[in-house]
Structure formats: structure tokens, C-alpha cells
PDB file of N, CA and C in Angstrom:
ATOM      1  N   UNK A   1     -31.470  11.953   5.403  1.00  0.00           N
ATOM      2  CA  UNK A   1     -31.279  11.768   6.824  1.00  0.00           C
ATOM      3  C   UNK A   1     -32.637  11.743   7.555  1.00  0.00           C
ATOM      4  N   UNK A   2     -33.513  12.810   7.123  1.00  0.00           N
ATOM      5  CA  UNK A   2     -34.667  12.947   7.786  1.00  0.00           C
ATOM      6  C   UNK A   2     -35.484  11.299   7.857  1.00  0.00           C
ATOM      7  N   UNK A   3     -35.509  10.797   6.568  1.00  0.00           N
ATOM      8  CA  UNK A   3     -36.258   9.334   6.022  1.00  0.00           C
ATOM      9  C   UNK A   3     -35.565   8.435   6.902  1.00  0.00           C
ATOM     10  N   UNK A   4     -34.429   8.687   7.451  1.00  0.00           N
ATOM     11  CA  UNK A   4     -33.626   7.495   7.995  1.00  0.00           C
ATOM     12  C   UNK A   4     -34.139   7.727   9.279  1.00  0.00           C
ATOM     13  N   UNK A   5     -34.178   8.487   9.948  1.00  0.00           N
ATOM     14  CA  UNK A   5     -35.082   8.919  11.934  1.00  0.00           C
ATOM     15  C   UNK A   5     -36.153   8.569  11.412  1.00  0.00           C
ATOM     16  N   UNK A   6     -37.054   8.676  10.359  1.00  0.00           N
ATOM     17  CA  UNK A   6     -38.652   8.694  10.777  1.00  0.00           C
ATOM     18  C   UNK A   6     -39.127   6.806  10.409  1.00  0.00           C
ATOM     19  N   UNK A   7     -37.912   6.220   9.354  1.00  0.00           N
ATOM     20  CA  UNK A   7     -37.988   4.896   9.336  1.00  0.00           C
ATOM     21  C   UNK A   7     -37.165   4.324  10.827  1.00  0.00           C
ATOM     22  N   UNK A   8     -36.463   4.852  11.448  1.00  0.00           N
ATOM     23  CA  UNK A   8     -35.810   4.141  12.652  1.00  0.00           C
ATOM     24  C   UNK A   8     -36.859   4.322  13.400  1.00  0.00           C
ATOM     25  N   UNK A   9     -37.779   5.747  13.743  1.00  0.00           N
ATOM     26  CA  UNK A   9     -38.892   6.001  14.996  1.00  0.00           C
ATOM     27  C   UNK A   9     -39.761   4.820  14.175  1.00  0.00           C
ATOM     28  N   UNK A  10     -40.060   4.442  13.470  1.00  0.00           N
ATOM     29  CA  UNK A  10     -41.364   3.809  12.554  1.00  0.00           C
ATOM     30  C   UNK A  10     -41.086   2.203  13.238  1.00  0.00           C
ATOM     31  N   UNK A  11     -39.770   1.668  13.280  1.00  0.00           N
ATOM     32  CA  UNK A  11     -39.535  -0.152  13.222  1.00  0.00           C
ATOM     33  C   UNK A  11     -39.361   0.280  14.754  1.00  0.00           C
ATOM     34  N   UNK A  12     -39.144   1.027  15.332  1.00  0.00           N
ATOM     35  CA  UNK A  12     -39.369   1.410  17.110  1.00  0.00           C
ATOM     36  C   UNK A  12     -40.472   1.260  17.654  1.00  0.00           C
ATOM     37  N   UNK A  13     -41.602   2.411  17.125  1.00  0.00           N
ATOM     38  CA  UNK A  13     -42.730   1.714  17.858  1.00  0.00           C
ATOM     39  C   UNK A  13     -43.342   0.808  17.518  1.00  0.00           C
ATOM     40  N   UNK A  14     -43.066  -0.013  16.192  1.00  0.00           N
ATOM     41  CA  UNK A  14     -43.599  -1.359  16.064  1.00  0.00           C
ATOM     42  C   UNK A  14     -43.103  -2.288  16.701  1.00  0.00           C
ATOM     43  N   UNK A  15     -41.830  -2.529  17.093  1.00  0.00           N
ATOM     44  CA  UNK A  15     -41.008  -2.732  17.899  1.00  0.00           C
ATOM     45  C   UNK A  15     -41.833  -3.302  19.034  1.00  0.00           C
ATOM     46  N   UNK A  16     -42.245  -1.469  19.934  1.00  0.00           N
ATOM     47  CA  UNK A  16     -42.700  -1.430  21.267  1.00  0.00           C
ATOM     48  C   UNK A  16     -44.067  -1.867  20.984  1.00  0.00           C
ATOM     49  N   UNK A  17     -45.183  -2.305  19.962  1.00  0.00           N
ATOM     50  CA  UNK A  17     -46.284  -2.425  19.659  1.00  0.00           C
ATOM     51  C   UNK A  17     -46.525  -4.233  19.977  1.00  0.00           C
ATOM     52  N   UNK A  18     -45.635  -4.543  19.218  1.00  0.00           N
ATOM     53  CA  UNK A  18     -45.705  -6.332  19.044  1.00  0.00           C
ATOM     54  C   UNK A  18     -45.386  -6.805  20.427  1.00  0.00           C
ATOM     55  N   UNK A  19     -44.161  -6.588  20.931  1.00  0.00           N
ATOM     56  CA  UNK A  19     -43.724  -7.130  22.156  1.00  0.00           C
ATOM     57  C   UNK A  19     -44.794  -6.426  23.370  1.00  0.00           C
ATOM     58  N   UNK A  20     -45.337  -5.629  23.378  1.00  0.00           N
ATOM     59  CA  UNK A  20     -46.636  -5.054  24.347  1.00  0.00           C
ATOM     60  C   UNK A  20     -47.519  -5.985  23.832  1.00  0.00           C
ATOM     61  N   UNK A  21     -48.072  -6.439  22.777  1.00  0.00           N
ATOM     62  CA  UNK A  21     -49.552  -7.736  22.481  1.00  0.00           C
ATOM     63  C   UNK A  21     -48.843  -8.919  22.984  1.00  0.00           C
ATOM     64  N   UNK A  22     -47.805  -8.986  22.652  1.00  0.00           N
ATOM     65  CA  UNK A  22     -47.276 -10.266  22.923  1.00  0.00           C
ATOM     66  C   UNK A  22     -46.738 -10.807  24.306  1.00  0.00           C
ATOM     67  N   UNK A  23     -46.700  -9.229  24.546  1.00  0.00           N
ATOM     68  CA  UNK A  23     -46.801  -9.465  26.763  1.00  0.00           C
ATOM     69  C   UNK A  23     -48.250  -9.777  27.194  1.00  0.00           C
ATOM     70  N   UNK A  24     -49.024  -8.919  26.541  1.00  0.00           N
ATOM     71  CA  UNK A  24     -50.218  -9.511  26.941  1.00  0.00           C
ATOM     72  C   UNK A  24     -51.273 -11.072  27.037  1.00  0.00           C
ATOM     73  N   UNK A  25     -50.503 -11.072  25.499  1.00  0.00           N
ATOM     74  CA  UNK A  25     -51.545 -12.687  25.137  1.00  0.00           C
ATOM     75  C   UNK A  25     -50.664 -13.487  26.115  1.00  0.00           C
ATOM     76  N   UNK A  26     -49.340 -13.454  26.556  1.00  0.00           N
ATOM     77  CA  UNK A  26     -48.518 -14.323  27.175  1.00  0.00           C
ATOM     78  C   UNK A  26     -48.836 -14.446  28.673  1.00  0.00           C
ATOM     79  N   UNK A  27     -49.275 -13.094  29.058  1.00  0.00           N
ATOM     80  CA  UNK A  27     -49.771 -13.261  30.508  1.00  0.00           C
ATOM     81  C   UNK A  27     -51.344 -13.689  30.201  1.00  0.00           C
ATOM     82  N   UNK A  28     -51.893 -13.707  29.445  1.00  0.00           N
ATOM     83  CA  UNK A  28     -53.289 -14.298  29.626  1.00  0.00           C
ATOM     84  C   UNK A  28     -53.543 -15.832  29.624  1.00  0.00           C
ATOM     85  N   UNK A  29     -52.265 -16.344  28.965  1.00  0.00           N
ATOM     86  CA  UNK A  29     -52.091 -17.991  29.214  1.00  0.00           C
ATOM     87  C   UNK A  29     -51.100 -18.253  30.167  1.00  0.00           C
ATOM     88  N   UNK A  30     -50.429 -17.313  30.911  1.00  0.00           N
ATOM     89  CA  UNK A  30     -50.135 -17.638  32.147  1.00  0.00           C
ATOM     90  C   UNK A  30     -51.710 -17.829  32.836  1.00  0.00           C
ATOM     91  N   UNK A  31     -52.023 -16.560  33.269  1.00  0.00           N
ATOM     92  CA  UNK A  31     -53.142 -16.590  34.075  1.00  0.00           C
ATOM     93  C   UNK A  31     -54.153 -18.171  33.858  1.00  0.00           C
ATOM     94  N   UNK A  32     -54.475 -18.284  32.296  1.00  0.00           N
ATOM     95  CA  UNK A  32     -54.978 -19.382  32.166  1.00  0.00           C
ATOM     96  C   UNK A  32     -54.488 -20.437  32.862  1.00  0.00           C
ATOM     97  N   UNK A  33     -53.310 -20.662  32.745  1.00  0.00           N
ATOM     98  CA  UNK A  33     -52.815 -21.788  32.979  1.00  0.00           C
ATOM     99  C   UNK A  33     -52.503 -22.450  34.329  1.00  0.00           C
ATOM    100  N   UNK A  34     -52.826 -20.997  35.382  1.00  0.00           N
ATOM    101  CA  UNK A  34     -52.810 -20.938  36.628  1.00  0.00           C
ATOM    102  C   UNK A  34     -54.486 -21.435  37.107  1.00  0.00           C
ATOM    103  N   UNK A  35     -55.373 -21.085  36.506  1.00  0.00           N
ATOM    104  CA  UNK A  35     -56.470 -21.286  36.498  1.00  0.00           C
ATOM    105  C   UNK A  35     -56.853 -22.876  36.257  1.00  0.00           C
ATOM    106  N   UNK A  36     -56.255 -23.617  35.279  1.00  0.00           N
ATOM    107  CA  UNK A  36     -55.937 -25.071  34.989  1.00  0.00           C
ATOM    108  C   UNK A  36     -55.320 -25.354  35.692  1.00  0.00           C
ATOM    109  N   UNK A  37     -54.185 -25.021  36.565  1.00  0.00           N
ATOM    110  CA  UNK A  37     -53.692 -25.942  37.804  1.00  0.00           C
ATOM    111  C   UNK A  37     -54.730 -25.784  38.628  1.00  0.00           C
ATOM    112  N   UNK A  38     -55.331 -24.575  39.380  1.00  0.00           N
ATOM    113  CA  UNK A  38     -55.700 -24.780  40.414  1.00  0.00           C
ATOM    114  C   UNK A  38     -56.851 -25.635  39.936  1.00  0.00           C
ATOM    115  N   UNK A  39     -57.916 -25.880  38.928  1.00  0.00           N
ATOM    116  CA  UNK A  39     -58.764 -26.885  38.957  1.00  0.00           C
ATOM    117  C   UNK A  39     -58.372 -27.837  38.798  1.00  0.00           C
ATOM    118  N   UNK A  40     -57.293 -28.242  38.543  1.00  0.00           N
ATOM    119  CA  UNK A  40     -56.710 -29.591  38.142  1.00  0.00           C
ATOM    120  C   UNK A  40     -56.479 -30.374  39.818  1.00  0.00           C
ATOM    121  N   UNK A  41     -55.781 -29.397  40.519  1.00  0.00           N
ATOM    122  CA  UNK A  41     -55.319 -29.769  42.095  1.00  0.00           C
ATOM    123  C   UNK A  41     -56.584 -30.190  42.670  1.00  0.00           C
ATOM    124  N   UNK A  42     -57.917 -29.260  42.260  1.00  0.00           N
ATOM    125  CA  UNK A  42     -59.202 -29.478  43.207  1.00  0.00           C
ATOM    126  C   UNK A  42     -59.689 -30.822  42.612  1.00  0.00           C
ATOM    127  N   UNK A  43     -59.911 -30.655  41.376  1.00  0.00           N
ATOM    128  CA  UNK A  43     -60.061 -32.303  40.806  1.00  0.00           C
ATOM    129  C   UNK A  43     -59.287 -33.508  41.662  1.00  0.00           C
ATOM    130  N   UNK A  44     -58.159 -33.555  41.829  1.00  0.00           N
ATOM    131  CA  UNK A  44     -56.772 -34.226  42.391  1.00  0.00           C
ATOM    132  C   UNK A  44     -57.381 -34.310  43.640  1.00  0.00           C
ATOM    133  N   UNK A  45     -58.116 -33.287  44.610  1.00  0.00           N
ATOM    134  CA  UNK A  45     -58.205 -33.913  46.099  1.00  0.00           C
ATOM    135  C   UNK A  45     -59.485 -34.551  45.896  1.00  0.00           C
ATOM    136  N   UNK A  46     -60.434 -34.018  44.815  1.00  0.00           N
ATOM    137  CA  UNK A  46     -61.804 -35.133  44.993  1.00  0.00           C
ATOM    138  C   UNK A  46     -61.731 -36.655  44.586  1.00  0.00           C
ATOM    139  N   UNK A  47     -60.944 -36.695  43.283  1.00  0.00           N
ATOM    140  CA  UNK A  47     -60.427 -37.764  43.295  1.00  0.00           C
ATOM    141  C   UNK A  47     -59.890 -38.886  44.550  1.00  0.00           C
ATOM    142  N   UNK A  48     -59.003 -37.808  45.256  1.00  0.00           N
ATOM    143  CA  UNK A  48     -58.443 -38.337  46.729  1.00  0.00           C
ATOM    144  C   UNK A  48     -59.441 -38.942  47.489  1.00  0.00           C
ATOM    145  N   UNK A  49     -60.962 -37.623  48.098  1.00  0.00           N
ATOM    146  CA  UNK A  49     -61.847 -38.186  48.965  1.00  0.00           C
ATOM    147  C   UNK A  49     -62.310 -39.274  48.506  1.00  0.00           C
ATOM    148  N   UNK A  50     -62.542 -39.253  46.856  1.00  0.00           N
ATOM    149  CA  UNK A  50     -63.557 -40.656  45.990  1.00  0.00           C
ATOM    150  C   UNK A  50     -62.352 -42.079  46.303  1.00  0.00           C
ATOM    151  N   UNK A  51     -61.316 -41.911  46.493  1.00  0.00           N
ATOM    152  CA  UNK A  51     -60.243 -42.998  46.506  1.00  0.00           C
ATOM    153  C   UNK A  51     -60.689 -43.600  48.309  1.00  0.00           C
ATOM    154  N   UNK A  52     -60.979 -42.727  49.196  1.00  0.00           N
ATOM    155  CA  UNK A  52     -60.744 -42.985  50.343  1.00  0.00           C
ATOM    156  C   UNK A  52     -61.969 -43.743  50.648  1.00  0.00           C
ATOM    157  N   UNK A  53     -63.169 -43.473  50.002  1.00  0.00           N
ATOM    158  CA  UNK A  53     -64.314 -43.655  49.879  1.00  0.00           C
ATOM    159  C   UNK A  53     -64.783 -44.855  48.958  1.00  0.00           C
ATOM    160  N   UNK A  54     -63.876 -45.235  48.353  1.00  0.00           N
ATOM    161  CA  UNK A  54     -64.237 -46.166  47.244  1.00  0.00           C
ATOM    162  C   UNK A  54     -64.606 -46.694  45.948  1.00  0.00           C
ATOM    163  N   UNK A  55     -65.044 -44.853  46.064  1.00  0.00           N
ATOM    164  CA  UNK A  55     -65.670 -44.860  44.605  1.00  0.00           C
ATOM    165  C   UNK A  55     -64.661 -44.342  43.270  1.00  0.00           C
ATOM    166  N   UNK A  56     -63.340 -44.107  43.547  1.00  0.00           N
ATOM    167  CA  UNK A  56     -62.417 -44.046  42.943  1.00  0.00           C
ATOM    168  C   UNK A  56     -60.985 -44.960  42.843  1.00  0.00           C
ATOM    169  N   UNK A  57     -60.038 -45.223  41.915  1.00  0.00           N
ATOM    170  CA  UNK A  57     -59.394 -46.291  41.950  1.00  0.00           C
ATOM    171  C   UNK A  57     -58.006 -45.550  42.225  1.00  0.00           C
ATOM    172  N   UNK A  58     -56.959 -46.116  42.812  1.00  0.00           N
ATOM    173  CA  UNK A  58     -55.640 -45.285  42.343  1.00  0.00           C
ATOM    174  C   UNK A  58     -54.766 -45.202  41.162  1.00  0.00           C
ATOM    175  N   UNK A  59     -55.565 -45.982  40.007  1.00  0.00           N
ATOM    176  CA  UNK A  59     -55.368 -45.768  38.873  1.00  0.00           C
ATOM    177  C   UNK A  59     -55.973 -43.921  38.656  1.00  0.00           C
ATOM    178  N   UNK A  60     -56.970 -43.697  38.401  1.00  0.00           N
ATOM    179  CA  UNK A  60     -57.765 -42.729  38.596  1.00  0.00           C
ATOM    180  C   UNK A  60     -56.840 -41.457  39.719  1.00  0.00           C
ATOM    181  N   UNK A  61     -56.766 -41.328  40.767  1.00  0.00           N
ATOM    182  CA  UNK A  61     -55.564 -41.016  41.127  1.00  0.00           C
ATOM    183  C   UNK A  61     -54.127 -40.248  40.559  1.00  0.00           C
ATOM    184  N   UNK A  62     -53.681 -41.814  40.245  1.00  0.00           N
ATOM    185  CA  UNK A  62     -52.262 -41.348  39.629  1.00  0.00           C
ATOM    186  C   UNK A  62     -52.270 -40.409  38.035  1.00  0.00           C
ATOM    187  N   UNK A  63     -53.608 -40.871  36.987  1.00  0.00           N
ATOM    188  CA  UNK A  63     -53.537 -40.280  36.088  1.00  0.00           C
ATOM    189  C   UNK A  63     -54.042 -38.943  36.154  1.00  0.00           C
ATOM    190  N   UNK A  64     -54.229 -38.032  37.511  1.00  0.00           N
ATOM    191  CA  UNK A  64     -54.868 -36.879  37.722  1.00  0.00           C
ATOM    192  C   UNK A  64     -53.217 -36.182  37.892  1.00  0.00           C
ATOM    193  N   UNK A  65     -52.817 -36.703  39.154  1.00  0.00           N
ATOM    194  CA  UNK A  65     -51.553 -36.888  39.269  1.00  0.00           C
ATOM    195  C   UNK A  65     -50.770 -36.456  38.179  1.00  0.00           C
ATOM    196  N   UNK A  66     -50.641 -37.222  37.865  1.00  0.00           N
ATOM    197  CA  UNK A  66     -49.901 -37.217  35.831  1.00  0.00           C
ATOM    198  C   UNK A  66     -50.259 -35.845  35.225  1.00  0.00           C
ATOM    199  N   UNK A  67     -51.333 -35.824  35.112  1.00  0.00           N
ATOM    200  CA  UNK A  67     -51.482 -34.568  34.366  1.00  0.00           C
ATOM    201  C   UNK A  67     -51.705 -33.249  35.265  1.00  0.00           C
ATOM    202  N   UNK A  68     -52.021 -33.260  36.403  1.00  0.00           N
ATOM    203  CA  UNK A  68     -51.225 -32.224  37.101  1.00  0.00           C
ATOM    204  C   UNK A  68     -49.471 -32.093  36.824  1.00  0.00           C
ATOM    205  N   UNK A  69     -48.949 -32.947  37.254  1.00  0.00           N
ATOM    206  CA  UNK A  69     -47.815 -32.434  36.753  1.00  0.00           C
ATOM    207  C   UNK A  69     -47.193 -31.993  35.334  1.00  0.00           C
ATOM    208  N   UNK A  70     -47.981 -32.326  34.156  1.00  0.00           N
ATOM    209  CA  UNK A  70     -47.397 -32.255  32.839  1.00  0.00           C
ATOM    210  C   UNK A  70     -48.249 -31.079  32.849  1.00  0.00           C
ATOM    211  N   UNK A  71     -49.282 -29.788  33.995  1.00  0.00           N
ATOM    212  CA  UNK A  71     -49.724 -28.782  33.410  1.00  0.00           C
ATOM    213  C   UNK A  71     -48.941 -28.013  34.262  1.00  0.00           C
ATOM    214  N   UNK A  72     -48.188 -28.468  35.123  1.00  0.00           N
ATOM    215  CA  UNK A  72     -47.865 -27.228  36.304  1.00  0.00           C
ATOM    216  C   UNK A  72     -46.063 -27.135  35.606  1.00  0.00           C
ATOM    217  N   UNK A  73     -45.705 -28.266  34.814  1.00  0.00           N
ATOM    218  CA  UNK A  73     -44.165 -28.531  34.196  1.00  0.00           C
ATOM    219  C   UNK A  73     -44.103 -26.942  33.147  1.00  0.00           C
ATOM    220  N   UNK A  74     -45.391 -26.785  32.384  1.00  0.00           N
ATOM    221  CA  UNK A  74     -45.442 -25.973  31.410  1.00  0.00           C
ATOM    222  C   UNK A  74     -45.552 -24.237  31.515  1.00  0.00           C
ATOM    223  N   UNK A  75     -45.897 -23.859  32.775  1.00  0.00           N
ATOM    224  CA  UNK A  75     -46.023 -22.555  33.921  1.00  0.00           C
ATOM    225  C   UNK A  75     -44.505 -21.912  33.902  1.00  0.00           C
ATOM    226  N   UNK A  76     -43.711 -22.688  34.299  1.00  0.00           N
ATOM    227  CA  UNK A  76     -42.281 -21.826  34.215  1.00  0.00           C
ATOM    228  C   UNK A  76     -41.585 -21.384  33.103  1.00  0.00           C
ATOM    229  N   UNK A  77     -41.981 -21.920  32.038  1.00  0.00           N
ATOM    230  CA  UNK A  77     -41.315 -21.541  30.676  1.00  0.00           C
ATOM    231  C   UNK A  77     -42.091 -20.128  30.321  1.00  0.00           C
ATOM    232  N   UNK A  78     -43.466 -20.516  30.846  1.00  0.00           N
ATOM    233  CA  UNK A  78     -44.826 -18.719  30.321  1.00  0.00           C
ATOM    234  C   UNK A  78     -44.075 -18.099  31.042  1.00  0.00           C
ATOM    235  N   UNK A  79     -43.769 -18.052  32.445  1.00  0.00           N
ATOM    236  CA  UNK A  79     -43.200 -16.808  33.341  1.00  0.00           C
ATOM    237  C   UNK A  79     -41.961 -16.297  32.886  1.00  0.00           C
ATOM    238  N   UNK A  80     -40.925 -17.015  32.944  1.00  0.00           N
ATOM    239  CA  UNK A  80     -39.542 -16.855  32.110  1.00  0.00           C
ATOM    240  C   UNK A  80     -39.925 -15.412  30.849  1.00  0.00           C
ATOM    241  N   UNK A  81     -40.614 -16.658  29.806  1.00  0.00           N
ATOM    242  CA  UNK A  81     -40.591 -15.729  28.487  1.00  0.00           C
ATOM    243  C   UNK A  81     -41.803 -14.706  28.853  1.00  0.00           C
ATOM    244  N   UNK A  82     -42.733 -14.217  30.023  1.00  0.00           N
ATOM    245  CA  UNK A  82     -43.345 -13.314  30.351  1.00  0.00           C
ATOM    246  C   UNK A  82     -42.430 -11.972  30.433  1.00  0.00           C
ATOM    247  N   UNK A  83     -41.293 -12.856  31.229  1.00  0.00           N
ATOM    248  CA  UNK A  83     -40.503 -12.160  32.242  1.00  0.00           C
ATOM    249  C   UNK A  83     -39.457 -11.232  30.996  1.00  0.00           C
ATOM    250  N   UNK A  84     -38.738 -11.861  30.593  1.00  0.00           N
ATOM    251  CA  UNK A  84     -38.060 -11.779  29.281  1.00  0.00           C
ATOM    252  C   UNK A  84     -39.003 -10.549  28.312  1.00  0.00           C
ATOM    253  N   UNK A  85     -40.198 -10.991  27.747  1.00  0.00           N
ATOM    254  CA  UNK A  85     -40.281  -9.619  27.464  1.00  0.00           C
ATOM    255  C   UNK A  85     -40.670  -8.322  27.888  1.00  0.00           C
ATOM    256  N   UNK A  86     -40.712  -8.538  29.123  1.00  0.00           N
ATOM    257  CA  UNK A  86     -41.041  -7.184  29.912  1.00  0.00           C
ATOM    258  C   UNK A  86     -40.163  -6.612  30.133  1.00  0.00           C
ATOM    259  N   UNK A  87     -38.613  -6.799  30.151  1.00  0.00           N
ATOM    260  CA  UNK A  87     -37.437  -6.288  30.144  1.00  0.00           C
ATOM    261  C   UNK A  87     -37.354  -5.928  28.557  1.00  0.00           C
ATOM    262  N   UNK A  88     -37.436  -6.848  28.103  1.00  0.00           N
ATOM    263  CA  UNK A  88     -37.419  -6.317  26.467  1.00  0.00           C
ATOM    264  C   UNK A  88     -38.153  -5.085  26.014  1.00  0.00           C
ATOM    265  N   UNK A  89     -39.599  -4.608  26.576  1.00  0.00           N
ATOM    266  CA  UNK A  89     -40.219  -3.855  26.718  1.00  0.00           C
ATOM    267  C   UNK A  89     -39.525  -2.645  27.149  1.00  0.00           C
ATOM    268  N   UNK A  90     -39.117  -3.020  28.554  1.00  0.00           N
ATOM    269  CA  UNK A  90     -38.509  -1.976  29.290  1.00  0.00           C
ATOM    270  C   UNK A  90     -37.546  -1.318  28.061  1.00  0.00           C
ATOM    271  N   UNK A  91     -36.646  -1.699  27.588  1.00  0.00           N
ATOM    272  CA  UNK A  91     -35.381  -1.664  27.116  1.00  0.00           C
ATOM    273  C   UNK A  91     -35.982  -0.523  25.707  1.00  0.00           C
ATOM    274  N   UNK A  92     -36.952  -1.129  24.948  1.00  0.00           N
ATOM    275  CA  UNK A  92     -37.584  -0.539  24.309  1.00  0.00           C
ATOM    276  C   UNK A  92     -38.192   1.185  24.052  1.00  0.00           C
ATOM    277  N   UNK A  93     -38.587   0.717  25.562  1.00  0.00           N
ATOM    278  CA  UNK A  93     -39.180   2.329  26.220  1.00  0.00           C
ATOM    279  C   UNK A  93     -38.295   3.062  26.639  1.00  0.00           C
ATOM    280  N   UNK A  94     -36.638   2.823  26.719  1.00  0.00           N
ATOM    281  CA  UNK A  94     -35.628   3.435  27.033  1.00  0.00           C
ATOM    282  C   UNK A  94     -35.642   3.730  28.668  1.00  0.00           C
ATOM    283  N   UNK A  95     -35.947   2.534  28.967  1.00  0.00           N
ATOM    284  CA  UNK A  95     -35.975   2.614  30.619  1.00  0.00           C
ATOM    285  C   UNK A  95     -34.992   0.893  31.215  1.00  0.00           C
ATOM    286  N   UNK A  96     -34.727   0.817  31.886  1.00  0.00           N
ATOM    287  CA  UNK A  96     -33.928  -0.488  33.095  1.00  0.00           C
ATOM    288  C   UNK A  96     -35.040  -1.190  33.001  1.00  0.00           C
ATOM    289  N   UNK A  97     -34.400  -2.522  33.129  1.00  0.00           N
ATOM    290  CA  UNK A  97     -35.634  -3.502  33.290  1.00  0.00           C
ATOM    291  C   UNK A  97     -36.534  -3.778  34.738  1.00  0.00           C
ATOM    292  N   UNK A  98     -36.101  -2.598  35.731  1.00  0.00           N
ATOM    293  CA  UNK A  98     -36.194  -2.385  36.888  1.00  0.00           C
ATOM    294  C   UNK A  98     -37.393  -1.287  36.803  1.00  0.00           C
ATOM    295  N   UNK A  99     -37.134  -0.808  36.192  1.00  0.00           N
ATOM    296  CA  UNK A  99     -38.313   0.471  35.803  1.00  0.00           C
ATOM    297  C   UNK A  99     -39.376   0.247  34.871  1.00  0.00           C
ATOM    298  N   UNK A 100     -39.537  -0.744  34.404  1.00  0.00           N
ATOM    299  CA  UNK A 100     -40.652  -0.977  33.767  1.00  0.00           C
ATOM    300  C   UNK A 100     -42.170  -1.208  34.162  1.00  0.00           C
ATOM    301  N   UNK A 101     -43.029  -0.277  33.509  1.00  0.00           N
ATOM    302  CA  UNK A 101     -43.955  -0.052  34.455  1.00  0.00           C
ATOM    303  C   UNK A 101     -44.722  -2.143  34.488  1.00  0.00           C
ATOM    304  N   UNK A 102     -45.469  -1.878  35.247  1.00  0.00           N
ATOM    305  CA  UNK A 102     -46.345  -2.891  35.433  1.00  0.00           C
ATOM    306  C   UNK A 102     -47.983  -3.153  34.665  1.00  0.00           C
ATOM    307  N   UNK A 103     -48.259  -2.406  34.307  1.00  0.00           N
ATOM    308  CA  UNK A 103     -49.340  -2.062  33.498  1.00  0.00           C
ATOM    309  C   UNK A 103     -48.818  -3.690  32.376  1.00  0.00           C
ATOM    310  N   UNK A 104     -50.298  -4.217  32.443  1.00  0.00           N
ATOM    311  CA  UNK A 104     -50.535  -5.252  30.777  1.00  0.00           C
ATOM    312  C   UNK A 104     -51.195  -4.918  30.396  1.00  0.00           C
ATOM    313  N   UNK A 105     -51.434  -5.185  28.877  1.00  0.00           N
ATOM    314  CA  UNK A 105     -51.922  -5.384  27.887  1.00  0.00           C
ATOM    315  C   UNK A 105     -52.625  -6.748  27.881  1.00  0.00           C
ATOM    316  N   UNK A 106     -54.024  -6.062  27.834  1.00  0.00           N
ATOM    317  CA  UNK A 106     -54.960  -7.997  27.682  1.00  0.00           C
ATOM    318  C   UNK A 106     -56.041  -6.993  26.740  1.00  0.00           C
ATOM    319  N   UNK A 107     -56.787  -8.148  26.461  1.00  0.00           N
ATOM    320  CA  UNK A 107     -57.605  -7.444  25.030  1.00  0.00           C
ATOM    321  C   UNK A 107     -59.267  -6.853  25.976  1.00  0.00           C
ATOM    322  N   UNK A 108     -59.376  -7.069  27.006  1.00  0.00           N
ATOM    323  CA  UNK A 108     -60.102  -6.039  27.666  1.00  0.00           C
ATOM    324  C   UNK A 108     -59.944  -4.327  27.392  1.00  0.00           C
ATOM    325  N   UNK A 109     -58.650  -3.982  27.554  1.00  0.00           N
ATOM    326  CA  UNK A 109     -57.986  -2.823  27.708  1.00  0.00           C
ATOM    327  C   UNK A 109     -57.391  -1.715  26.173  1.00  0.00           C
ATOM    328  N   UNK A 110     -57.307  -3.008  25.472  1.00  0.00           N
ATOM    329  CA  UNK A 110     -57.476  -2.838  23.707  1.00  0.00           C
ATOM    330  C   UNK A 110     -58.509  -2.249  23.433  1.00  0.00           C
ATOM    331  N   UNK A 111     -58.475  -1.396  22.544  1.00  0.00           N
ATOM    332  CA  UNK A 111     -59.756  -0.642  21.987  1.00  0.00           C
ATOM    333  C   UNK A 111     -59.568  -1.112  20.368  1.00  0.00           C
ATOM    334  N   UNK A 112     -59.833  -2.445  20.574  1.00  0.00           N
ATOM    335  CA  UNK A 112     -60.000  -3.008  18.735  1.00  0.00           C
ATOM    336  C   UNK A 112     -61.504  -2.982  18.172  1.00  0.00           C
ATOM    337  N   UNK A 113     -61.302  -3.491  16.997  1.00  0.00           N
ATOM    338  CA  UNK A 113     -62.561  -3.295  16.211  1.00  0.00           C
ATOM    339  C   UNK A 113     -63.047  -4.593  17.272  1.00  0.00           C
ATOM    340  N   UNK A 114     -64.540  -5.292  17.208  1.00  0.00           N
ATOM    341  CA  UNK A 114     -64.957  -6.280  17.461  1.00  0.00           C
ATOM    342  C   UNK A 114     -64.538  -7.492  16.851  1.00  0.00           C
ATOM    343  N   UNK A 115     -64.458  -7.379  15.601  1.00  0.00           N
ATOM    344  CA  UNK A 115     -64.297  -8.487  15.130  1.00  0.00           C
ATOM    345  C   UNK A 115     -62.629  -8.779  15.512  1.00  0.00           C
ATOM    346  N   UNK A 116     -61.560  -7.989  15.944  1.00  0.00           N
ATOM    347  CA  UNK A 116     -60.756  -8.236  16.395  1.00  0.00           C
ATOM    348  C   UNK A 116     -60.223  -9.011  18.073  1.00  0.00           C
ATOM    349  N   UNK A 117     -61.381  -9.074  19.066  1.00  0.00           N
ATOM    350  CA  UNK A 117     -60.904  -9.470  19.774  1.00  0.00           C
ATOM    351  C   UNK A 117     -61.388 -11.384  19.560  1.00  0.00           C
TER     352      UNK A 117
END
């Protein structure tokens, strides 16, 4: 009986171990990816002034266009499955997905070897 609690506490906090890295790396390509829209948008209005100006085409334009939207399409699926495991987390820690603290995990805050981050 004893082997059976200390293997259930054991696949628990590995459990709470993976889905905590995996909240983290997930919000760090959110953040990234927020970081790629907003340069993508600033690109998108210089493009605009260079269009108004001449020195840009609306070919040039539309393909900024384009790929603004195929980076800002890909943002709601990171938040979702952000979102998703932070309740999973919660659930983990034996708390509501309402109570889960706010604290991430990013590899700043990791105390790994070097060669690990």
C-alpha cells in the first residue's frame, strides 16, 4: 500500500512538473508571437506611408497584409491551449481553475544547469 501513495505522489508531481514547463514555454511563444504581430503591424503602416509616397507598390502592401493575418490567425489557438493548461495546473494543485495562482514559469525563473536553458 505504502509503494502504491508514494508511486501515485511520484506520477503527481511529475504531473504538476511537465504541465508547469509546458505553461511556460507556451506563454513565451505567446508573448513571442505578440511581439511578431506588433512588428509585423509597424512594418504594415510603413509599407502604407512608402505606398502613399511611391516608393512602395500595393502588391508589397497586400503581401504584408497576408502575412499579418496568417501571424495574428495563429495567437488564439497559444491562448486557448495557454488557457487550458493553467486550469489543468490548477486542477493538479488541488485548487478551481479560478484559484490558480498566476505566477509562470519561463526559463529566467528556472534554476537549470546552463547548458539547459
Amino acid at each position: 500500500m505504502r509503494f502504491q501513495m508514494l508511486a501515485t505522489y511520484t506520477t503527481l508531481t511529475s504531473n504538476v512538473v511537465v504541465t508547469a514547463i509546458q505553461a511556460g514555454s507556451l506563454q513565451m511563444q505567446v508573448d513571442a508571437t505578440r511581439r511578431l504581430i506588433a512588428s509585423n503591424t509597424e512594418a504594415l503602416q510603413i509599407l502604407r506611408y512608402q505606398l502613399t509616397k511611391g516608393y512602395a507598390s500595393q502588391l508589397d502592401v497586400s503581401a504584408q497584409e497576408s502575412q499579418l493575418a496568417q501571424l495574428a490567425a495563429t495567437l488564439p489557438p497559444l491562448v486557448k491551449q495557454l488557457a487550458q493548461l493553467h486550469d489543468l495546473l490548477a486542477v493538479l494543485t488541488g485548487r478551481f481553475p479560478s484559484e490558480a495562482p498566476d505566477d509562470s514559469l519561463t526559463s529566467r525563473r528556472c534554476n537549470c544547469p546552463r547548458n539547459c536553458r
